[in-house]
C-alpha atoms as a PDB file:
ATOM      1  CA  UNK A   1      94.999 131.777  94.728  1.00  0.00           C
ATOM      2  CA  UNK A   2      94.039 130.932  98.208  1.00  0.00           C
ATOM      3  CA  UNK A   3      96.358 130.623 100.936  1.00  0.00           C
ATOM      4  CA  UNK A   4      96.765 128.762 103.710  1.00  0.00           C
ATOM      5  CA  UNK A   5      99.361 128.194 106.475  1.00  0.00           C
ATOM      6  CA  UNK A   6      99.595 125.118 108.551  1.00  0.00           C
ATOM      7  CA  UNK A   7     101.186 125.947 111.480  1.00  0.00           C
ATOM      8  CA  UNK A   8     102.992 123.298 114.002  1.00  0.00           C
ATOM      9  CA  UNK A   9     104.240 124.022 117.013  1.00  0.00           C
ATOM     10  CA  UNK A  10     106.826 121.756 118.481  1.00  0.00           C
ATOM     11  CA  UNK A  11     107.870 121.007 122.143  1.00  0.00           C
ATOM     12  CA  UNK A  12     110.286 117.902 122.635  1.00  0.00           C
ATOM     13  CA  UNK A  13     107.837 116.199 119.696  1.00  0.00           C
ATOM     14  CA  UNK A  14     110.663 115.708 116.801  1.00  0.00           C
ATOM     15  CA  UNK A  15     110.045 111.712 116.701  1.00  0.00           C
ATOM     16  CA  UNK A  16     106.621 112.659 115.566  1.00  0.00           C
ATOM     17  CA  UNK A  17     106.743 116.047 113.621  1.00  0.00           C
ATOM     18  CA  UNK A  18     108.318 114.359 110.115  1.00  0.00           C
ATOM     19  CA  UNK A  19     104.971 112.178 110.199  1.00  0.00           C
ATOM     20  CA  UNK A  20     102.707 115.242 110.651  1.00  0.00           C
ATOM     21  CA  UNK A  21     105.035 117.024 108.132  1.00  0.00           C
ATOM     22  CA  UNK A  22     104.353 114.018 105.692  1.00  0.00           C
ATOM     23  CA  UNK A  23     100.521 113.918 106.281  1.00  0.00           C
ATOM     24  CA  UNK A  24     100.377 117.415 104.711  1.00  0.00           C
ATOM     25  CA  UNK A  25      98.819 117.089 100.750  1.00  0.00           C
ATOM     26  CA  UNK A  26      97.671 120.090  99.617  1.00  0.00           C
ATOM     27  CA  UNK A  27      95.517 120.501  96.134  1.00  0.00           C
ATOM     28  CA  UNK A  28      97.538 121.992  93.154  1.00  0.00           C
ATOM     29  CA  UNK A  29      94.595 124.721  92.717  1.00  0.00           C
ATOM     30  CA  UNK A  30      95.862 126.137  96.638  1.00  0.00           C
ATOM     31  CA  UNK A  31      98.700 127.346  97.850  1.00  0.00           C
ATOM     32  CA  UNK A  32     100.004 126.515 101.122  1.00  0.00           C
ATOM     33  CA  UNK A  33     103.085 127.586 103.970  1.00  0.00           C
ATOM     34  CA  UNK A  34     104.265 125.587 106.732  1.00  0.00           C
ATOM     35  CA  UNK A  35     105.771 127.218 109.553  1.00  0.00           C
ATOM     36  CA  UNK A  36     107.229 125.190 112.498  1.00  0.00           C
ATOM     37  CA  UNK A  37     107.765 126.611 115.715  1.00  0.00           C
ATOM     38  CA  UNK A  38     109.982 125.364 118.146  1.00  0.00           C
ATOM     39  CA  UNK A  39     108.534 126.114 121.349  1.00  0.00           C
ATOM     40  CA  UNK A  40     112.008 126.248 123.412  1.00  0.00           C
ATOM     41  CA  UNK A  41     112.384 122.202 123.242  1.00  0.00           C
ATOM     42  CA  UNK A  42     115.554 120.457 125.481  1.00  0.00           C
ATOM     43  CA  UNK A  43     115.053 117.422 123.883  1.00  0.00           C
ATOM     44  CA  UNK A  44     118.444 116.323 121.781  1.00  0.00           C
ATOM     45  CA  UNK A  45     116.440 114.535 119.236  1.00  0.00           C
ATOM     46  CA  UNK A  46     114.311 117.119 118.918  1.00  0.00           C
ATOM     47  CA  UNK A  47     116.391 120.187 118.651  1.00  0.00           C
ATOM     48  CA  UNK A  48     118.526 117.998 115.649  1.00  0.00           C
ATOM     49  CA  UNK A  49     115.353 117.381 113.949  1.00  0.00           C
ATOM     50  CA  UNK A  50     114.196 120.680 114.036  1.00  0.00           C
ATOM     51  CA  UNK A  51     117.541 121.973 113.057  1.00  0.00           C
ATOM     52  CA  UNK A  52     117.723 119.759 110.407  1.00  0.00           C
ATOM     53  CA  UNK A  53     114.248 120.790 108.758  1.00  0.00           C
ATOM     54  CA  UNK A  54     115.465 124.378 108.952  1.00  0.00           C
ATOM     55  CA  UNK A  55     118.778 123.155 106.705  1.00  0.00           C
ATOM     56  CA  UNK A  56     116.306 121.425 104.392  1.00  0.00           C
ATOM     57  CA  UNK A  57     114.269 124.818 103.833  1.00  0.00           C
ATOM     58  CA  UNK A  58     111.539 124.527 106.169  1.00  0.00           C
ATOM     59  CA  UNK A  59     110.588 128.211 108.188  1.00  0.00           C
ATOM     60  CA  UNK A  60     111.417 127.279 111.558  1.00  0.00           C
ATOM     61  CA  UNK A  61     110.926 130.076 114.349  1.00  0.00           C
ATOM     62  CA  UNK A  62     113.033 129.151 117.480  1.00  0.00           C
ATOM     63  CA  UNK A  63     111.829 130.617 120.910  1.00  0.00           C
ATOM     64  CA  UNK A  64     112.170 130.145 124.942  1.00  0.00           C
ATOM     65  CA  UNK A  65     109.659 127.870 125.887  1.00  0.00           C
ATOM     66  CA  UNK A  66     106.226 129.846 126.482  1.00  0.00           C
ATOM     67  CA  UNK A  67     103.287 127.525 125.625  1.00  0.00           C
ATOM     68  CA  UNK A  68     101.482 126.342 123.403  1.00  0.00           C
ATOM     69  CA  UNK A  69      99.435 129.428 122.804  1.00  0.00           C
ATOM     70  CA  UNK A  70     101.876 131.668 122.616  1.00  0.00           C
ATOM     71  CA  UNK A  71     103.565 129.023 120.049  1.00  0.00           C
ATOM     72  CA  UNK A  72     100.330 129.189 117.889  1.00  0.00           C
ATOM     73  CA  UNK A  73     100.224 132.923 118.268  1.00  0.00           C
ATOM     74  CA  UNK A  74     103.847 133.604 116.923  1.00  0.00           C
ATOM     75  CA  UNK A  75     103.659 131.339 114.102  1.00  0.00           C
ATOM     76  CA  UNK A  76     100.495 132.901 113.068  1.00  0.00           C
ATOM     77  CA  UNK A  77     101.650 136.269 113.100  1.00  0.00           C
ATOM     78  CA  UNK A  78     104.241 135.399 111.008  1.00  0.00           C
ATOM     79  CA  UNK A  79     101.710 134.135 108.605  1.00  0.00           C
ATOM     80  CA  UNK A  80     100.286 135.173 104.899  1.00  0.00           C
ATOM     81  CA  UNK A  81      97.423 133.199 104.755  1.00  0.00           C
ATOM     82  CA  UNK A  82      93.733 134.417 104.515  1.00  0.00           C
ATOM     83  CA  UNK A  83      92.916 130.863 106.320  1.00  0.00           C
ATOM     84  CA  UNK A  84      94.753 129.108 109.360  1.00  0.00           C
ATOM     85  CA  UNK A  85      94.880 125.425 110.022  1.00  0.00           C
ATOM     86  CA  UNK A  86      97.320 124.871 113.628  1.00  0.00           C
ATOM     87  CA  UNK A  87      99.080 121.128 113.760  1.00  0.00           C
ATOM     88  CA  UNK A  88      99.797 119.489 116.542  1.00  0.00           C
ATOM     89  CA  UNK A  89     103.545 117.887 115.871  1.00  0.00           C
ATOM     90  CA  UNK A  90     101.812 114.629 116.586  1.00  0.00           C
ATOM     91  CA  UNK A  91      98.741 114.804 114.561  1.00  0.00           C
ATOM     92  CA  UNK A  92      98.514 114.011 111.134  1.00  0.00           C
ATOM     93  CA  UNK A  93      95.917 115.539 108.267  1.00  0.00           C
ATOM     94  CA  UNK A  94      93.908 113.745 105.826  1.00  0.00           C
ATOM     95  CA  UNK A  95      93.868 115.117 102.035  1.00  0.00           C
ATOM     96  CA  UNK A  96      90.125 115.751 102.249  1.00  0.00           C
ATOM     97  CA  UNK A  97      91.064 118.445 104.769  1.00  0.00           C
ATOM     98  CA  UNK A  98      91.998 121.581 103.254  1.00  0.00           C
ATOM     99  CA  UNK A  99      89.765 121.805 100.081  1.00  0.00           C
ATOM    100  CA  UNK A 100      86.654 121.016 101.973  1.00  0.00           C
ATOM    101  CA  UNK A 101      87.278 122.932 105.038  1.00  0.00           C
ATOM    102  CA  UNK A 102      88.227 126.573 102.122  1.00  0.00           C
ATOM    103  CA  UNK A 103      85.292 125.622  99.794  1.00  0.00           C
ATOM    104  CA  UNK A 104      82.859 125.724 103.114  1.00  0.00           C
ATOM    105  CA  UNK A 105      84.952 129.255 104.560  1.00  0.00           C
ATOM    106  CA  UNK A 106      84.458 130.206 100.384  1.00  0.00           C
ATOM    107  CA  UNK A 107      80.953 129.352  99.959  1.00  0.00           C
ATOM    108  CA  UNK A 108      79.756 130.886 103.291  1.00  0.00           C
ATOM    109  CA  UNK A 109      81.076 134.191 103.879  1.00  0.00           C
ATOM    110  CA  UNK A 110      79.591 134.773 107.204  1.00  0.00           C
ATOM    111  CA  UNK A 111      81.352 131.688 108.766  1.00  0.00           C
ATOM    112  CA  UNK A 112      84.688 132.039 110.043  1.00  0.00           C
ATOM    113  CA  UNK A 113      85.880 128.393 111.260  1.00  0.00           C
ATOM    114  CA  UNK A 114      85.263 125.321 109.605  1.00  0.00           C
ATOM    115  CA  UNK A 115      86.021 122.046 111.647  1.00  0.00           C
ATOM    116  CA  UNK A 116      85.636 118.001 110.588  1.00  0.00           C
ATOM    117  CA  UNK A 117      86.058 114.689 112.984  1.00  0.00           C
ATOM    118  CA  UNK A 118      89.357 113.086 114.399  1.00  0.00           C
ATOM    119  CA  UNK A 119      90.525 109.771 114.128  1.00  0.00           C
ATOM    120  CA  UNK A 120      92.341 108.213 116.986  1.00  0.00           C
ATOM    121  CA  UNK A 121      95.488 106.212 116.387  1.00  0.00           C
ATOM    122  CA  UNK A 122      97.949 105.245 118.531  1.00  0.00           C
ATOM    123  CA  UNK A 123      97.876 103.751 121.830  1.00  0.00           C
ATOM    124  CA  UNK A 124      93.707 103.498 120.638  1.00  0.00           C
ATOM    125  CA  UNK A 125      91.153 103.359 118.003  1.00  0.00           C
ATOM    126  CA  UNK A 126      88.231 104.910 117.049  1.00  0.00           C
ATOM    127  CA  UNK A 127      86.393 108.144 116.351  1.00  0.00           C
ATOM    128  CA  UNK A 128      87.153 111.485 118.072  1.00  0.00           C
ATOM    129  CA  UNK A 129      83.495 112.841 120.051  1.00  0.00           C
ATOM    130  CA  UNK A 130      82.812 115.562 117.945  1.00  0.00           C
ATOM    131  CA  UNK A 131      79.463 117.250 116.888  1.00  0.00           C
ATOM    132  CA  UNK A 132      77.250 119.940 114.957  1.00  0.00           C
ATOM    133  CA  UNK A 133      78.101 123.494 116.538  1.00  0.00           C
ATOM    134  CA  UNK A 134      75.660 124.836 119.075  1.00  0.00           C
ATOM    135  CA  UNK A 135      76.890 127.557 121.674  1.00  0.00           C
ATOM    136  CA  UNK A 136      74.933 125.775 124.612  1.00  0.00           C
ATOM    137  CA  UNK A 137      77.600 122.554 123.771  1.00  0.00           C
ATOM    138  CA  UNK A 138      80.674 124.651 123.382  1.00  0.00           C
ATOM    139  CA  UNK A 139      80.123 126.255 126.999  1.00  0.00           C
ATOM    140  CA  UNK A 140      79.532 122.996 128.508  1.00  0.00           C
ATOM    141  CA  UNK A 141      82.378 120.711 127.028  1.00  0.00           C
ATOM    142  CA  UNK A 142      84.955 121.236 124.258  1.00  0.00           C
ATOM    143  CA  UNK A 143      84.115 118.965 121.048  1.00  0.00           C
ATOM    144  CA  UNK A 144      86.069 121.233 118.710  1.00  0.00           C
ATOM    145  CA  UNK A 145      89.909 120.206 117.989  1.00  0.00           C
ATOM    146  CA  UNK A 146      92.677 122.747 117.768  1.00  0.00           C
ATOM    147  CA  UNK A 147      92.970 121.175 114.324  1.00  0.00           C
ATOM    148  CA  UNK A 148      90.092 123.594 112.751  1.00  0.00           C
ATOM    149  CA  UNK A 149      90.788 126.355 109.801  1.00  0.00           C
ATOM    150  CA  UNK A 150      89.817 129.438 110.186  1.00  0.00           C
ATOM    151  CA  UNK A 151      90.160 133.001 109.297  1.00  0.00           C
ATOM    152  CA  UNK A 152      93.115 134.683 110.427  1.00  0.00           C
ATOM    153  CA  UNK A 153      90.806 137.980 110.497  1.00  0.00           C
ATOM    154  CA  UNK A 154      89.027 135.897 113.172  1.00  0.00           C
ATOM    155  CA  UNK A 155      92.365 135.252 115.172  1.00  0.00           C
ATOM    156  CA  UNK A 156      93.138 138.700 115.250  1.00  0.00           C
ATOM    157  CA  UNK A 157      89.752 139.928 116.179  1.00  0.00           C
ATOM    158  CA  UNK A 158      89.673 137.767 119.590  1.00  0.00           C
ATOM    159  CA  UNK A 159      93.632 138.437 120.207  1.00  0.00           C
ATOM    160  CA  UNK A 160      94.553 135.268 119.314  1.00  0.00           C
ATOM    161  CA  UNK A 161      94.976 132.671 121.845  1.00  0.00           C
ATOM    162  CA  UNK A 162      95.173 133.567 125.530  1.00  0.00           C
ATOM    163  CA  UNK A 163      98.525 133.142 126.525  1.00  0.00           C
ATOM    164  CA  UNK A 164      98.158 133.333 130.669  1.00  0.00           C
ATOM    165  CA  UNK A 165     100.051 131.127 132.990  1.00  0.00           C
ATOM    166  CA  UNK A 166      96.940 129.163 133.702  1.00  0.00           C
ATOM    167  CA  UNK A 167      95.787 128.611 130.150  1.00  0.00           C
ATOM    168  CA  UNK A 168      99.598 126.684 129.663  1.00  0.00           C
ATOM    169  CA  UNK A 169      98.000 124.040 131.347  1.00  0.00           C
ATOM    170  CA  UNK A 170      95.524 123.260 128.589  1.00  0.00           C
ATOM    171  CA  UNK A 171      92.253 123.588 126.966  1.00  0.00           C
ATOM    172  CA  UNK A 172      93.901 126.767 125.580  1.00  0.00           C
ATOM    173  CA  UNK A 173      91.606 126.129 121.914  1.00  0.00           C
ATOM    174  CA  UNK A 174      88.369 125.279 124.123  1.00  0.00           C
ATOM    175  CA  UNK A 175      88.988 129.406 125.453  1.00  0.00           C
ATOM    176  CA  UNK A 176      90.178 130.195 122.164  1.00  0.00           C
ATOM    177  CA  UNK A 177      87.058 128.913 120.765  1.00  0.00           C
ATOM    178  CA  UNK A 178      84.563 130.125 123.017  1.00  0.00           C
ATOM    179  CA  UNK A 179      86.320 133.470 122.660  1.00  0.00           C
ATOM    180  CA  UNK A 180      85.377 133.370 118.826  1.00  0.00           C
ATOM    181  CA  UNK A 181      81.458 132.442 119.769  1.00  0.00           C
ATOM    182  CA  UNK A 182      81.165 135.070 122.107  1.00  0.00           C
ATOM    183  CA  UNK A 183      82.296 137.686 119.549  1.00  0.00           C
ATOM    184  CA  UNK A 184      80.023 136.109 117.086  1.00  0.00           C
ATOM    185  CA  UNK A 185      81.995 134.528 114.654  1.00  0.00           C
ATOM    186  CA  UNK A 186      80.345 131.041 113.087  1.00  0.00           C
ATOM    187  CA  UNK A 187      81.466 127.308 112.959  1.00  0.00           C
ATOM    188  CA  UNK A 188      81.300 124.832 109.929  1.00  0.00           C
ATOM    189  CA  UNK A 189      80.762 121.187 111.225  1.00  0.00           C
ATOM    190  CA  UNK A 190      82.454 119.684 108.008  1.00  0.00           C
ATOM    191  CA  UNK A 191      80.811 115.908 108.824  1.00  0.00           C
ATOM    192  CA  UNK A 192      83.524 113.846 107.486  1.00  0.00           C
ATOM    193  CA  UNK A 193      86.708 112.350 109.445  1.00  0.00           C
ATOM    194  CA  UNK A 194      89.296 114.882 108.120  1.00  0.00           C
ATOM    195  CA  UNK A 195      92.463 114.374 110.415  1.00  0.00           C
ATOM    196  CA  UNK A 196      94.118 111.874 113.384  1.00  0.00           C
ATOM    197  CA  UNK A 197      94.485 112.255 116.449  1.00  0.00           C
ATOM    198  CA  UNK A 198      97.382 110.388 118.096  1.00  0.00           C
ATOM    199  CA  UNK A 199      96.848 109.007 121.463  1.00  0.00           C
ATOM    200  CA  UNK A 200     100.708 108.070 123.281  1.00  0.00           C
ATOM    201  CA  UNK A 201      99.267 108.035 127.055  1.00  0.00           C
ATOM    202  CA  UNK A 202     101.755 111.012 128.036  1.00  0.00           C
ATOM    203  CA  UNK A 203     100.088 114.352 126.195  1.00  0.00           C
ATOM    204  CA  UNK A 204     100.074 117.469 128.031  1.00  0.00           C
ATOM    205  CA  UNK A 205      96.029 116.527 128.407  1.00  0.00           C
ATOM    206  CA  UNK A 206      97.387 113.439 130.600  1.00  0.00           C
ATOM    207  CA  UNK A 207     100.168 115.654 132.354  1.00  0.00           C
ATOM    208  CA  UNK A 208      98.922 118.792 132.999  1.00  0.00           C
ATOM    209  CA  UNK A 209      95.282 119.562 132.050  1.00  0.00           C
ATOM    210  CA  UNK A 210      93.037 116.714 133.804  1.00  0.00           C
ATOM    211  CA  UNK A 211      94.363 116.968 137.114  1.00  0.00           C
ATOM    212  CA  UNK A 212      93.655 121.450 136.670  1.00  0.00           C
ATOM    213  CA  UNK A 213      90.581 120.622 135.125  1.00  0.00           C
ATOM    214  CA  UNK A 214      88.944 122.484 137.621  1.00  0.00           C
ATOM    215  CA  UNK A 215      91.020 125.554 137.760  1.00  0.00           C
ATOM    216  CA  UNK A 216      91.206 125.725 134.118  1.00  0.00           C
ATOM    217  CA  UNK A 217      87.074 125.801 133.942  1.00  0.00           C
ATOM    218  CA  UNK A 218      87.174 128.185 136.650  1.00  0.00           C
ATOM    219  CA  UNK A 219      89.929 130.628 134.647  1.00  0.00           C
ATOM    220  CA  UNK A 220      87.370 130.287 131.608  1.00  0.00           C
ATOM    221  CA  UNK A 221      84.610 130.966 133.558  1.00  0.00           C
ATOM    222  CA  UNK A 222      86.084 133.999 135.244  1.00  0.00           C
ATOM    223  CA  UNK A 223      87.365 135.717 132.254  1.00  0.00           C
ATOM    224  CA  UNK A 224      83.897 134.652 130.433  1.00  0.00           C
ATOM    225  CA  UNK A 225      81.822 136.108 133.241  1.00  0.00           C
ATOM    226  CA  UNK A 226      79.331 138.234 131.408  1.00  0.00           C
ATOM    227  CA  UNK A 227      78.252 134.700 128.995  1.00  0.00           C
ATOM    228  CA  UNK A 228      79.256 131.861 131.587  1.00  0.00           C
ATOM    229  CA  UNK A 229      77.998 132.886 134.787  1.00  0.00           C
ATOM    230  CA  UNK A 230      74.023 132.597 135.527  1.00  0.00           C
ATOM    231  CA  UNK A 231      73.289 136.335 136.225  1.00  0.00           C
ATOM    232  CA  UNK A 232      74.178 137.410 133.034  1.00  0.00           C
ATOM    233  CA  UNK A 233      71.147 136.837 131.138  1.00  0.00           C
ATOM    234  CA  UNK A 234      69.319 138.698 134.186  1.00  0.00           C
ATOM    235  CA  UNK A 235      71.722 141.467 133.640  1.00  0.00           C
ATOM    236  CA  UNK A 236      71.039 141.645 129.650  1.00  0.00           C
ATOM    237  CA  UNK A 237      67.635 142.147 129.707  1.00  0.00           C
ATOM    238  CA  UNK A 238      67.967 144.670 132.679  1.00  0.00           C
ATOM    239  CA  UNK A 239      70.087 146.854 130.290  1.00  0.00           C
ATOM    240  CA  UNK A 240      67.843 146.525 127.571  1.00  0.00           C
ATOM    241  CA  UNK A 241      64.443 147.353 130.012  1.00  0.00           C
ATOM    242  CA  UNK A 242      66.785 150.475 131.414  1.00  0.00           C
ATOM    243  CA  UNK A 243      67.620 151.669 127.615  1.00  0.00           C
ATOM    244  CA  UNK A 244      63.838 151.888 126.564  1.00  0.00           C
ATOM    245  CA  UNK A 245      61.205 150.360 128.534  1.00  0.00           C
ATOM    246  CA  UNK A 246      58.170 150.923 126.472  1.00  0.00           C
ATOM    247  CA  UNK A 247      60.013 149.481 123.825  1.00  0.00           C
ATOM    248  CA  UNK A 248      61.369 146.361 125.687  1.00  0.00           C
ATOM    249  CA  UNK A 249      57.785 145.901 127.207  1.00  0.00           C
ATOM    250  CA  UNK A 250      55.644 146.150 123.820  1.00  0.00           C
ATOM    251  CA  UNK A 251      58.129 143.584 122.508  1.00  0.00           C
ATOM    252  CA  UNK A 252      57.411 141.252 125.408  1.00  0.00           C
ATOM    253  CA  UNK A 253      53.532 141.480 124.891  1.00  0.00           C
ATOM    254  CA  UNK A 254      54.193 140.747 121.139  1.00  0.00           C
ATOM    255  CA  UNK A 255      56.348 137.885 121.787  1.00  0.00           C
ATOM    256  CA  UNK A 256      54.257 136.343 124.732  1.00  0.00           C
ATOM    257  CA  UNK A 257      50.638 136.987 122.981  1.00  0.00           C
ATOM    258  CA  UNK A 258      51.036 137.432 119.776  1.00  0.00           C
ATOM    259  CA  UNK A 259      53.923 135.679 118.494  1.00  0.00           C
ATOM    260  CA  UNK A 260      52.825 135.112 114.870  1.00  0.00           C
ATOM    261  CA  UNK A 261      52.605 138.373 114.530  1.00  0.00           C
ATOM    262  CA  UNK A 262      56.110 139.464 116.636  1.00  0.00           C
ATOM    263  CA  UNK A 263      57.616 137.341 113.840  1.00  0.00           C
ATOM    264  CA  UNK A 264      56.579 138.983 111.173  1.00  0.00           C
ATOM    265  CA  UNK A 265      57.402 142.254 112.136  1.00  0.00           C
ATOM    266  CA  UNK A 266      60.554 140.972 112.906  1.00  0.00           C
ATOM    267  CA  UNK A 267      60.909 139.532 109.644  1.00  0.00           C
ATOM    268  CA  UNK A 268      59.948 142.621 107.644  1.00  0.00           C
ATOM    269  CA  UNK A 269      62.544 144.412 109.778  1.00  0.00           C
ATOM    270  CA  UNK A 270      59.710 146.669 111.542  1.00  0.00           C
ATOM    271  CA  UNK A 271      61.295 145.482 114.520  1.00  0.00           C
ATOM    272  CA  UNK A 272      64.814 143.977 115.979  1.00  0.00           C
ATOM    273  CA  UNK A 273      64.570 140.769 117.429  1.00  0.00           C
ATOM    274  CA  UNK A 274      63.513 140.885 121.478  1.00  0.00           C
ATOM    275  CA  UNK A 275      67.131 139.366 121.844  1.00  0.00           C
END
């Protein structure tokens, strides 16, 4: 039986977390964990709620406050699930979620994170912006929640998420995610609202990540250097010209003269691909 664990991390969010808790309906046919993990909250509410889940039998892991990535990355080490689905405490999941989202990871192999469309609720209405994958999109804007499954091979393949001092200011899962692309792992636009997205006008995006907006995109940038910045597609195709120039200039010819013909030997495998 499949598995998959939901994990929530929680920072001074227990007025919300029974809701998210609640929004959880998994199919009979899978079988499902919930960890929580208190991310070092001060709140009084918030530590009694948590405390009281962990009396009622839900895995709680309690640590000092380090982010939100490093939240993620401790619940899902702690994990036994094949697929991953993080929770934000104040998000909620729709039932179509899970069984679509493991049927499209199930029925292609070669895809490792499957993602559907947000529904705002809250302090507004409406439908989260979010598309069909394409790399070019991802590097310019996120469109891609935190609220995706995935592979936990895929989580441990990239590190998990980056858990720097300048990624605790937000768009932690728009690195994350990026990180995934440019190691070549796939995305599953699932085309069908499959969770909410609560808006309450005092998120960390309000707080903390649209006034570094800037610094953030520069961080991503930085550590993304060889795929973000505009030399690097010069600096490919030098490499590839240095390892075998006849090769790399035949190819060329083919591709700029003949492309009909590129293709097929492509296609039979006579070739690889110029790129």
């Amino acid at each position: 039986m499949d598995i998959i664990s939901i994990i929530i991390p929680c920072y001074n969010y227990g007025h919300f977390i029974r809701e998210a808790i609640e929004s959880i309906n998994v199919p009979s046919e899978f079988k499902y964990e919930l960890i929580i993990v208190n991310d070092g909250s001060t709140d009084k509410n918030t530590i009694e709620v948590l405390k009281a889940l962990e009396e009622e039998g839900f895995f709680v892991i309690n640590q000092v406050n380090k982010g939100l990535s490093a939240a993620r990355n401790v619940g899902i080490a702690a994990a036994s699930g094949e697929f991953i689905l993080p929770l934000d405490a104040d998000n909620k999941l729709l039932p179509n979620y899970i069984p679509l989202a493991i049927k499209a990871l199930k029925d292609n192999p070669d895809y490792s994170i499957a993602y559907g469309i947000g529904e705002y609720f809250g302090g507004k209405t409406g439908i989260k912006g979010t598309k069909p994958f394409t790399l070019h999109d991802l590097m310019t804007m996120n469109f891609i929640d935190a609220c995706a499954v995935y592979r936990k091979s895929a989580w441990k393949d990239v590190g998990g998420y980056d858990e720097s001092k300048t990624m605790r200011l937000g768009v932690e899962d728009w690195e994350y995610w990026l990180h995934l692309a440019f190691k070549g792992h796939k995305f599953y636009f699932l085309n069908e609202v499959t969770y909410e997205y609560r808006i309450t006008g005092t998120s960390m995006v309000d707080k903390d990540t649209s006034p570094n907006f800037n610094l953030l995109k520069k961080y991503i940038q930085d550590k993304h250097s060889y795929y973000l910045n505009h030399f690097a597609p010069r600096d490919y195709y030098l490499m590839k010209f240095k390892a075998s120039p006849f090769v790399f200039c035949l190819k060329l010819f083919l591709l700029t003269w003949f492309e009909s013909y590129y293709n097929k030997l492509v296609e039979s495998k006579r070739i690889r691909p110029f790129w």
